[in-house]
Protein backbone atom coordinates (compact mmCIF):
# COMPACT_ATOMS: atom_id res chain seq x y z
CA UNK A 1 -14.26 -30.04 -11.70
CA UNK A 2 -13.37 -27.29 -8.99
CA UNK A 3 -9.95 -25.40 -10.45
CA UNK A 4 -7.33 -24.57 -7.73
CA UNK A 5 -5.54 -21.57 -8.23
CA UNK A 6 -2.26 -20.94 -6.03
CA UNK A 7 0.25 -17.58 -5.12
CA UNK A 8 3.66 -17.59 -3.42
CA UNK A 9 4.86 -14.61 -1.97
CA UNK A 10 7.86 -13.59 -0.38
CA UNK A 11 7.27 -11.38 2.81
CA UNK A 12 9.53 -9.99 5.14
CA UNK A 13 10.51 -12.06 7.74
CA UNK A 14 9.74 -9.03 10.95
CA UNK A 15 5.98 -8.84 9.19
CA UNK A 16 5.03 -12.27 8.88
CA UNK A 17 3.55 -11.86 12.51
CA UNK A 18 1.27 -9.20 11.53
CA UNK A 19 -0.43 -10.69 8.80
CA UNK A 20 -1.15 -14.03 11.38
CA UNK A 21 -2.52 -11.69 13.75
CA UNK A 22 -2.60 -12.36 17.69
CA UNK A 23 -3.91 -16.05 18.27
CA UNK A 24 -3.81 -15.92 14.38
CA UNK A 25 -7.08 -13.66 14.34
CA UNK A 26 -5.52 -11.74 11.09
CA UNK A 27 -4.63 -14.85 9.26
CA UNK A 28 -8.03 -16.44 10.08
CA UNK A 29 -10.48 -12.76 8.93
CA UNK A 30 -8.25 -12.70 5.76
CA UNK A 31 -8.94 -16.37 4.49
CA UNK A 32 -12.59 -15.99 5.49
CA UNK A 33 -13.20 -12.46 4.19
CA UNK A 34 -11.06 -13.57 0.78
CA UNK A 35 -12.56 -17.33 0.79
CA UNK A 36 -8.66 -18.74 0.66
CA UNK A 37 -6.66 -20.80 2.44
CA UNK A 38 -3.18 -19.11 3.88
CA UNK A 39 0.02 -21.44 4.50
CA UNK A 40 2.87 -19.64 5.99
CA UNK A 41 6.28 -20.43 6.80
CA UNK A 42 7.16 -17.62 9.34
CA UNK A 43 11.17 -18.84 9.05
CA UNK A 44 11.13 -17.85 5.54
CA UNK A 45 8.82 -15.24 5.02
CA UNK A 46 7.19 -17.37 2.72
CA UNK A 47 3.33 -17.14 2.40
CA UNK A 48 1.00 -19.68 0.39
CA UNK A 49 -1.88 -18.88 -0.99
CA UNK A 50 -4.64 -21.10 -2.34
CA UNK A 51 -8.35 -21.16 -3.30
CA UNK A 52 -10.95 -21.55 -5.82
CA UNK A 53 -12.03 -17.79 -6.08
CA UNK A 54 -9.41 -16.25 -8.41
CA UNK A 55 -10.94 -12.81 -7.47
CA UNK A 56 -10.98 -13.84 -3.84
CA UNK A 57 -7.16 -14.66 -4.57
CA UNK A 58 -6.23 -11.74 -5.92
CA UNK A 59 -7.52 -9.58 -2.63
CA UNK A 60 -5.80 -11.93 -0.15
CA UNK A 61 -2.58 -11.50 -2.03
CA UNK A 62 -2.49 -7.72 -2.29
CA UNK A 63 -3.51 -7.13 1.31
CA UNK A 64 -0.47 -9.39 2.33
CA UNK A 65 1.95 -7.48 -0.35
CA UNK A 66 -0.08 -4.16 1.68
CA UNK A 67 1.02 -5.68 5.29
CA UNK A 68 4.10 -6.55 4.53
CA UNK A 69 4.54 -3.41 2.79
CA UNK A 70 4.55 -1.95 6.33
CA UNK A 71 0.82 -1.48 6.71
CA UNK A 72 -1.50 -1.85 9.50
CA UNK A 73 -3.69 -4.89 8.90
CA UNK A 74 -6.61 -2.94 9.38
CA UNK A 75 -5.91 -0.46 6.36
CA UNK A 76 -4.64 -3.07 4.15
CA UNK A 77 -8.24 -4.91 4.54
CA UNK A 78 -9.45 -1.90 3.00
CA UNK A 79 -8.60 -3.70 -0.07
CA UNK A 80 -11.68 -6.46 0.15
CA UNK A 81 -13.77 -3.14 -1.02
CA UNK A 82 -13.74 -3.41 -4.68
CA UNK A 83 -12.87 0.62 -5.28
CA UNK A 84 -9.92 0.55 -3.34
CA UNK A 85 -6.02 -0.28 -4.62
CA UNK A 86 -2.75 -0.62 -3.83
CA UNK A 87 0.04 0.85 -5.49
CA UNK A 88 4.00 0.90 -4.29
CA UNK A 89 6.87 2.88 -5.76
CA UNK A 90 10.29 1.04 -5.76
CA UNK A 91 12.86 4.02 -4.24
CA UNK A 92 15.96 2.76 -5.84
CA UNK A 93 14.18 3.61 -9.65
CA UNK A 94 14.78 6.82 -7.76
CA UNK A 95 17.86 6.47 -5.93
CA UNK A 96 19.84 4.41 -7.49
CA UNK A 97 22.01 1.80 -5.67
CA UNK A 98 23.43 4.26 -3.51
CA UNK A 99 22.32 3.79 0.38
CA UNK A 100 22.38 7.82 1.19
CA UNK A 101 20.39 8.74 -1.31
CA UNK A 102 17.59 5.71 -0.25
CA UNK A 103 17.42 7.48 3.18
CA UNK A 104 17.29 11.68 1.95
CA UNK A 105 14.56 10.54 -0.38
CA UNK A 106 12.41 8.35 2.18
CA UNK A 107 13.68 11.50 4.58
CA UNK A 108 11.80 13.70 1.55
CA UNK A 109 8.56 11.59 1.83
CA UNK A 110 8.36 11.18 5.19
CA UNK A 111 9.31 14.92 6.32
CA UNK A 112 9.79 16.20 9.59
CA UNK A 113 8.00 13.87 12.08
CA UNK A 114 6.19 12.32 9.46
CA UNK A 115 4.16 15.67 8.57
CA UNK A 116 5.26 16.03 4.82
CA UNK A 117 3.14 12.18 4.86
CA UNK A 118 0.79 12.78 6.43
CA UNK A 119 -0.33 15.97 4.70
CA UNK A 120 -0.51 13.94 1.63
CA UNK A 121 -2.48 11.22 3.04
CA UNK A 122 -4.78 14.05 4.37
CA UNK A 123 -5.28 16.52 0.97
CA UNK A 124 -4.98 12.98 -1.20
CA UNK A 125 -6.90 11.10 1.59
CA UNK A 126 -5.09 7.96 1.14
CA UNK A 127 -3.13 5.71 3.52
CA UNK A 128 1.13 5.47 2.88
CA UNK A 129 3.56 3.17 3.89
CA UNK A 130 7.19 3.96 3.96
CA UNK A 131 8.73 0.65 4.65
CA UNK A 132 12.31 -0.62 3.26
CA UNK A 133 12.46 0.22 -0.78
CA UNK A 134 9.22 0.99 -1.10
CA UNK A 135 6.66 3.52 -0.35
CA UNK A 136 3.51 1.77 -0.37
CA UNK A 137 -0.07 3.87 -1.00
CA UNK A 138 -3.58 2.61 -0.41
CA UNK A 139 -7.04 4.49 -1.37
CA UNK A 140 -9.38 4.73 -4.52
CA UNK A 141 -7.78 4.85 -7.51
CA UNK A 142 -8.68 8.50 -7.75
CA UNK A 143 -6.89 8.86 -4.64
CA UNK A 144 -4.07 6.75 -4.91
CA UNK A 145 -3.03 8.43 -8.31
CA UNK A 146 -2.57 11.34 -6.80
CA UNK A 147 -0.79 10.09 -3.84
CA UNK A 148 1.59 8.35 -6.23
CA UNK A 149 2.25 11.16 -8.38
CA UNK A 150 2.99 13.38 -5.54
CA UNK A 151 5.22 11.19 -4.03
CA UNK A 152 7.42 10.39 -7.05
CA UNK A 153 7.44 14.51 -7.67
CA UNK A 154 8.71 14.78 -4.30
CA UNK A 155 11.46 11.88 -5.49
CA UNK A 156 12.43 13.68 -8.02
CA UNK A 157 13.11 16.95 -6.55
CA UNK A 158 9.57 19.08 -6.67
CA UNK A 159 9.38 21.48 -3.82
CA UNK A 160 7.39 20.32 -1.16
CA UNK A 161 5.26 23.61 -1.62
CA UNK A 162 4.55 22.80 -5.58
CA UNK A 163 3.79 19.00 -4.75
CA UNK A 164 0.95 20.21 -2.06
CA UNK A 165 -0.10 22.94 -4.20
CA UNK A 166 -1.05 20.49 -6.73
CA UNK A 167 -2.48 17.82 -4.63
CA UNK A 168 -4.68 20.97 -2.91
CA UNK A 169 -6.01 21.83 -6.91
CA UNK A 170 -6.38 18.36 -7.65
CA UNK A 171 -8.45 17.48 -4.70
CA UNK A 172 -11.12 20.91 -5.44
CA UNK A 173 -11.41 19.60 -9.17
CA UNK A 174 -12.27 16.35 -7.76
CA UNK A 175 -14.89 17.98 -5.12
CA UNK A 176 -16.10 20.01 -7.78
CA UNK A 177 -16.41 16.88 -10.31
CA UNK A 178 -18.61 14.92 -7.30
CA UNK A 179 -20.64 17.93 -7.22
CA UNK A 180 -21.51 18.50 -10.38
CA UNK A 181 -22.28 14.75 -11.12
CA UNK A 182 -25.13 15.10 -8.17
């Protein structure tokens, strides 16, 4: 007897037409690629997923949570490789309710046309998504550890100087530990 395993997710409503994809070509490479089966009701943000392949189940629902954590479909399916995660940090364990303080810290992230971002995408060589109350990292989980610790020292209040300094050591000690295991 086959088992049938099932996931609901909730997905906002202005990305549901990214993860189907032009002529549904997303939709379609994500059940194939995760062997599931994708229902989605694009008026509620509201995706089903089902399938026998609880491993297979488990991809197709964290690159969704990835795309509709703001990321391009194409990163997100970096996830079918079995070394790669996905990690988010909620903003308001940061910021509290208050709706000023949501923006100066995504402002902190994101820096001046988006360099502070992409400078730790680049030393942690990850992929981030800033995207509503979340800001949303994908890479090894090497990588993505130190992606998500220098974003939540940037959240609360590092320098942006000390948080790159870090990420610069951390990435030579991880050059150096590749090398050496050669």
């Amino acid at each position: 007897m086959k088992m049938e395993f099932s996931y609901e997710l909730k997905v906002p409503r202005n990305r549901i037409a990214v993860i189907i994809g032009k002529d549904g070509v997303i939709k379609k490479e994500l059940e194939e690629s995760t062997n599931t089966k994708l229902n989605i009701d694009s008026k509620e943000g509201d995706v089903f997923v089902s399938g026998e392949d609880a491993l297979g189940l488990y991809t197709a629902r964290e690159i969704i949570k990835a795309i509709g954590r703001g990321f391009n479909p194409e990163i997100a399916k970096q996830l079918l490789k079995s070394d790669y995660v996905f990690e988010v940090v909620d903003l308001s364990e940061f910021a509290g309710k208050s709706k000023e303080a949501m923006i100066r810290l995504k402002g902190r992230v994101i820096g001046k046309e988006g360099k502070s971002r992409r400078l730790i995408e680049e030393l942690a060589e990850c992929s981030i998504s800033v995207f509503g109350k979340t800001i949303s990292i994908i890479g090894t989980p090497e990588s993505a550890y130190s992606a998500k610790h220098a974003v939540e020292a940037l959240l609360r209040g590092s320098t942006h100087a000390n948080v790159y300094k870090w990420l610069e050591k951390r990435r030579r000690e991880t050059k150096r530990k590749a090398i050496m295991e050669l």
